[in-house]
Protein backbone atom coordinates (compact mmCIF):
# COMPACT_ATOMS: atom_id res chain seq x y z
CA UNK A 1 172.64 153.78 -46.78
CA UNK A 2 170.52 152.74 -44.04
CA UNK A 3 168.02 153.46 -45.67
CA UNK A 4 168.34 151.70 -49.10
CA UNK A 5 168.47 148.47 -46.93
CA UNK A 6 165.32 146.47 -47.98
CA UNK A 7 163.78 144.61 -45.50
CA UNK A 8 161.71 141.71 -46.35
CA UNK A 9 159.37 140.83 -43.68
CA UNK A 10 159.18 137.43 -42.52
CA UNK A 11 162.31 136.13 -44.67
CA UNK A 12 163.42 134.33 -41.27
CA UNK A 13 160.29 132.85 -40.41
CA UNK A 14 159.42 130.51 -43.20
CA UNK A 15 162.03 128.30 -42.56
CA UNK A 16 160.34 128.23 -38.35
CA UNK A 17 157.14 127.27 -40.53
CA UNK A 18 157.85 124.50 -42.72
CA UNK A 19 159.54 122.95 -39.87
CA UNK A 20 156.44 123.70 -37.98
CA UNK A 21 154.24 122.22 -41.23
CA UNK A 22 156.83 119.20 -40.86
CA UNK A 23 155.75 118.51 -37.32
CA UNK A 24 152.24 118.77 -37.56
CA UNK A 25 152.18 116.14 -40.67
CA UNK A 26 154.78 113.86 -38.32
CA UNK A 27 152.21 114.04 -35.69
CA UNK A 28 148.85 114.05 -37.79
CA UNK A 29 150.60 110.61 -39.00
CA UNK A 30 151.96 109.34 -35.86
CA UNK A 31 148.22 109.79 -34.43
CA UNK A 32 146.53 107.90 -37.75
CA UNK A 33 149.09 105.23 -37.24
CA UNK A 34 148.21 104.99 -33.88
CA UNK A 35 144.74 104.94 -34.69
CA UNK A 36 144.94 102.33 -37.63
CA UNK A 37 146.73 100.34 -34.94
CA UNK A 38 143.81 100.56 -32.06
CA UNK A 39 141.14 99.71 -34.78
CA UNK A 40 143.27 96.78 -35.92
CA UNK A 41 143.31 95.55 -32.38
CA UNK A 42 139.71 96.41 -31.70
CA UNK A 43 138.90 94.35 -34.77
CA UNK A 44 141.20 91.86 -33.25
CA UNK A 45 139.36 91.77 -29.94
CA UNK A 46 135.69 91.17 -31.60
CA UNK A 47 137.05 88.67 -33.95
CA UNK A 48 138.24 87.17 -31.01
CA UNK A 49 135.05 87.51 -28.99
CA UNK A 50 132.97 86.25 -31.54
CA UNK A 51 134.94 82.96 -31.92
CA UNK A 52 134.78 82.31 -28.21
CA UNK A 53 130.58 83.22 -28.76
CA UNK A 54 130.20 81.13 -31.18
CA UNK A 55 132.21 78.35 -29.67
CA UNK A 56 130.30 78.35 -26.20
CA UNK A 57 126.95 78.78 -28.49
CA UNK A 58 127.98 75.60 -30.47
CA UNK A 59 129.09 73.75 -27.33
CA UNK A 60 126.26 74.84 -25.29
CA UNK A 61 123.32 73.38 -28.24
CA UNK A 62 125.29 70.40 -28.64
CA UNK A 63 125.43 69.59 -24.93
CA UNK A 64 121.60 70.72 -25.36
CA UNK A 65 121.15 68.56 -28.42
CA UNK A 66 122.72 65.74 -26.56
CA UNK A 67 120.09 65.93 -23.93
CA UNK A 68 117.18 66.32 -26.07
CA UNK A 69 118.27 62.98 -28.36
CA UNK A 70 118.71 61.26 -24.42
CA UNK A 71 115.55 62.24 -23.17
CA UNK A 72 113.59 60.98 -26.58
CA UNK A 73 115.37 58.06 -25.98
CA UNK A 74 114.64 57.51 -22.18
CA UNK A 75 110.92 58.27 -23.26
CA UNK A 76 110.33 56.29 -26.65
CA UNK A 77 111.70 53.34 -24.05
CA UNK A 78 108.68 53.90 -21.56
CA UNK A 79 106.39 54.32 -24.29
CA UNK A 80 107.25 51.23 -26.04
CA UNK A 81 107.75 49.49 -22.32
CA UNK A 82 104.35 50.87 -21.29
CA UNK A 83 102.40 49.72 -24.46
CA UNK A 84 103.71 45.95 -23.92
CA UNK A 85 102.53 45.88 -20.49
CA UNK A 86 99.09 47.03 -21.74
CA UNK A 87 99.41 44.44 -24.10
CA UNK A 88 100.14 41.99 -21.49
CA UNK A 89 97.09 43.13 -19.14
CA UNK A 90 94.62 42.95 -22.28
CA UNK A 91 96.06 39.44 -22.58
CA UNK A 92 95.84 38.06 -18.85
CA UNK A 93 92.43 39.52 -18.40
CA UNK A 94 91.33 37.41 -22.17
CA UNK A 95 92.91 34.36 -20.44
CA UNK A 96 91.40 34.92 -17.14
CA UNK A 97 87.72 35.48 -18.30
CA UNK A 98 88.11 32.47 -20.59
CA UNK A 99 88.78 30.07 -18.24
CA UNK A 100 85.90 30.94 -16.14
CA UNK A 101 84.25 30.64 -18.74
CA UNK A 102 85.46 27.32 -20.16
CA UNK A 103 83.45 24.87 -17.34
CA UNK A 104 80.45 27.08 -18.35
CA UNK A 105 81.27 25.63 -22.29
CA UNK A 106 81.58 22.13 -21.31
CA UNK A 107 78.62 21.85 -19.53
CA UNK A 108 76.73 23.29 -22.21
CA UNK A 109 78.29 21.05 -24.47
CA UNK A 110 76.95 18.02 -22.09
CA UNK A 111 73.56 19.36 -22.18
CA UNK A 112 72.99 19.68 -25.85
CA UNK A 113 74.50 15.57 -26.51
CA UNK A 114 71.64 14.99 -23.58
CA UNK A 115 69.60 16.89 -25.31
CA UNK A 116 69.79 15.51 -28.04
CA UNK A 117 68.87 11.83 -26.72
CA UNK A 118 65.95 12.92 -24.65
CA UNK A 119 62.67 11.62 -25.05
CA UNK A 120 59.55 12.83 -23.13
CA UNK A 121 60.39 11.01 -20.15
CA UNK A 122 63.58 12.45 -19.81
CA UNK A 123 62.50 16.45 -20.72
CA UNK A 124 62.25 17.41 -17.15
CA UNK A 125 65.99 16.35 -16.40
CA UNK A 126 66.94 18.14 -19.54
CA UNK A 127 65.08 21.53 -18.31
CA UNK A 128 66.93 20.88 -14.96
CA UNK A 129 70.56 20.96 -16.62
CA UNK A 130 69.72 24.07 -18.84
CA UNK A 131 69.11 25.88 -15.77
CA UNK A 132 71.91 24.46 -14.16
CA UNK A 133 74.34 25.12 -16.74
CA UNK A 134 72.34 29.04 -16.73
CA UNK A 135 72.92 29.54 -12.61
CA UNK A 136 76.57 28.33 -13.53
CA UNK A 137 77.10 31.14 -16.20
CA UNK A 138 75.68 34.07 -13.46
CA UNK A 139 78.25 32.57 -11.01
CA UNK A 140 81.02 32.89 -13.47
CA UNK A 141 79.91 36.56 -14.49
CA UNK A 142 79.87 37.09 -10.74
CA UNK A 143 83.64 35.92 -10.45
CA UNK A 144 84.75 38.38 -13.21
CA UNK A 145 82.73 41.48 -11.46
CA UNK A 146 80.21 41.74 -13.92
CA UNK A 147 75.95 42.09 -12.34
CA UNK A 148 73.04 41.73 -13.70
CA UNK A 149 70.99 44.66 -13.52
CA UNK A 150 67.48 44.50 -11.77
CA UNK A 151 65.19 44.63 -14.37
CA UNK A 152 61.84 42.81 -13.28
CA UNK A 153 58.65 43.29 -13.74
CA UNK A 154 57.72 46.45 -11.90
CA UNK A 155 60.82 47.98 -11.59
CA UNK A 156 60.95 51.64 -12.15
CA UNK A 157 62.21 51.99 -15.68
CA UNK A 158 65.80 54.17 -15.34
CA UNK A 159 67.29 55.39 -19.34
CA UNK A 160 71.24 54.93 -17.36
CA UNK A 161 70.02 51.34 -17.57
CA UNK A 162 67.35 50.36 -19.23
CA UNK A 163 66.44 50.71 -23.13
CA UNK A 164 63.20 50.86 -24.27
CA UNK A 165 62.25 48.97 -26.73
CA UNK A 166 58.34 49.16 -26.85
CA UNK A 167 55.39 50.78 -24.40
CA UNK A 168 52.43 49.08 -23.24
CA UNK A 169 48.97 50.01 -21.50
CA UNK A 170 49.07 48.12 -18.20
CA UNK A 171 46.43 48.75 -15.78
CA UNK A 172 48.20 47.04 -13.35
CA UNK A 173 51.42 49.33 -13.43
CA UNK A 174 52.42 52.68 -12.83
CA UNK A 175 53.97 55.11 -15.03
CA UNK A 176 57.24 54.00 -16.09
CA UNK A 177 57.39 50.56 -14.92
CA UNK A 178 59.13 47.69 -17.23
CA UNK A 179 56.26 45.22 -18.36
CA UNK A 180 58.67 42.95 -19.79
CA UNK A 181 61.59 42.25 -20.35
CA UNK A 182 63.54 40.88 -23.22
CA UNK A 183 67.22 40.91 -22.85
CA UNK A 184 68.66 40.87 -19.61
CA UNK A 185 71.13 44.13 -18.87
CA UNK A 186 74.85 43.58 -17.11
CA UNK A 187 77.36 46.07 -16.11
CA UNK A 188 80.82 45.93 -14.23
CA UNK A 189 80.86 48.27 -11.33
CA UNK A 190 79.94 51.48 -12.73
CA UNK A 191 80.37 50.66 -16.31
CA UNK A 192 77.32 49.12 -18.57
CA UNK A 193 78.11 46.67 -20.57
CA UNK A 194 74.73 46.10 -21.85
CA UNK A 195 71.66 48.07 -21.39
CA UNK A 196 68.97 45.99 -20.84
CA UNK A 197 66.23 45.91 -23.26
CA UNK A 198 62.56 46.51 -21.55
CA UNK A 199 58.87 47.10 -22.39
CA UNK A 200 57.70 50.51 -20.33
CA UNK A 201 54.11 50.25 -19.62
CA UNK A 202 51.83 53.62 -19.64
């Protein structure tokens, strides 16, 4: 009888495997739960990061923008501030030159109504106010800083100075020397104002 039992292998075990099955699946979806939470939060956590990055990047070039717009306007002040007080200079030294100059103008203005009623007799006296009223005008360029330059007869002729307007054969100069001289030059310390305007013998 014993041996028309049938015995069926593994009968007792499938029950032990399902509920095996069963635990794996619990724990395969307790672990993707788990993970689905820890990416939500990582997610979180960037979002989060981001904001704050972007809010210190925003507050940090608007405090920058600030300064920029402040400096532009501490410096569109001194430019403004500095081209009026050029402005200014131009306009004292215009005043100052002028009334040097304004004796100079009334003098001359005597000497041409003299002039004007001059006969022979009085010519000298009229020749002795022009060069009066010309002495006058080189003190007055003298009180403004502004000298002739030395350009007599003789003189070695120098280009810094000196233009030349025509040459001449003179036996009685050397190479180079000014003849003549037809304008008179001027210049303000190191600055020429006007060359003056020679004849260069040889």
């Amino acid at each position: 009888m014993a041996n028309d039992e049938e015995i069926v292998f593994g009968a007792d075990e499938e029950p032990v495997n399902n509920e095996a099955e069963q635990a794996d699946v619990a724990a395969s979806d307790k672990a993707s739960a788990e993970g689905e939470e820890d990416a939500k939060g990582a997610d979180t956590d960037a979002e989060e990061d981001d904001e704050e990055l972007t809010s210190d990047g925003s507050g940090e070039a608007n405090e920058l923008e600030a300064r920029y717009m402040a400096l532009y306007a501490e410096y569109d002040n001194y430019r403004k501030r500095t081209q009026k007080e050029k402005e200014n200079l131009y306009a004292d030294a215009i005043a100052t030159v002028t009334k040097e100059f304004l004796t100079l103008i009334d003098n001359l203005d005597r000497a041409t109504v003299g002039a004007r009623k001059a006969d022979e007799n009085s010519l000298e006296k009229v020749i002795q106010g022009m060069e009066l009223v010309g002495r006058q005008a080189q003190d007055t360029l003298k009180k403004i800083g502004v000298e002739e330059i030395p350009a007599e007869r003789g003189t070695k002729f120098d280009p810094n100075f000196h233009d030349a307007m025509m040459h001449v054969d003179d036996e009685e100069l050397g190479e180079q020397e000014i003849a003549m001289v037809f304008a008179k030059g001027y210049k303000y310390k190191d600055r020429v104002i006007r060359h003056a305007q020679v004849q260069v013998a040889n």
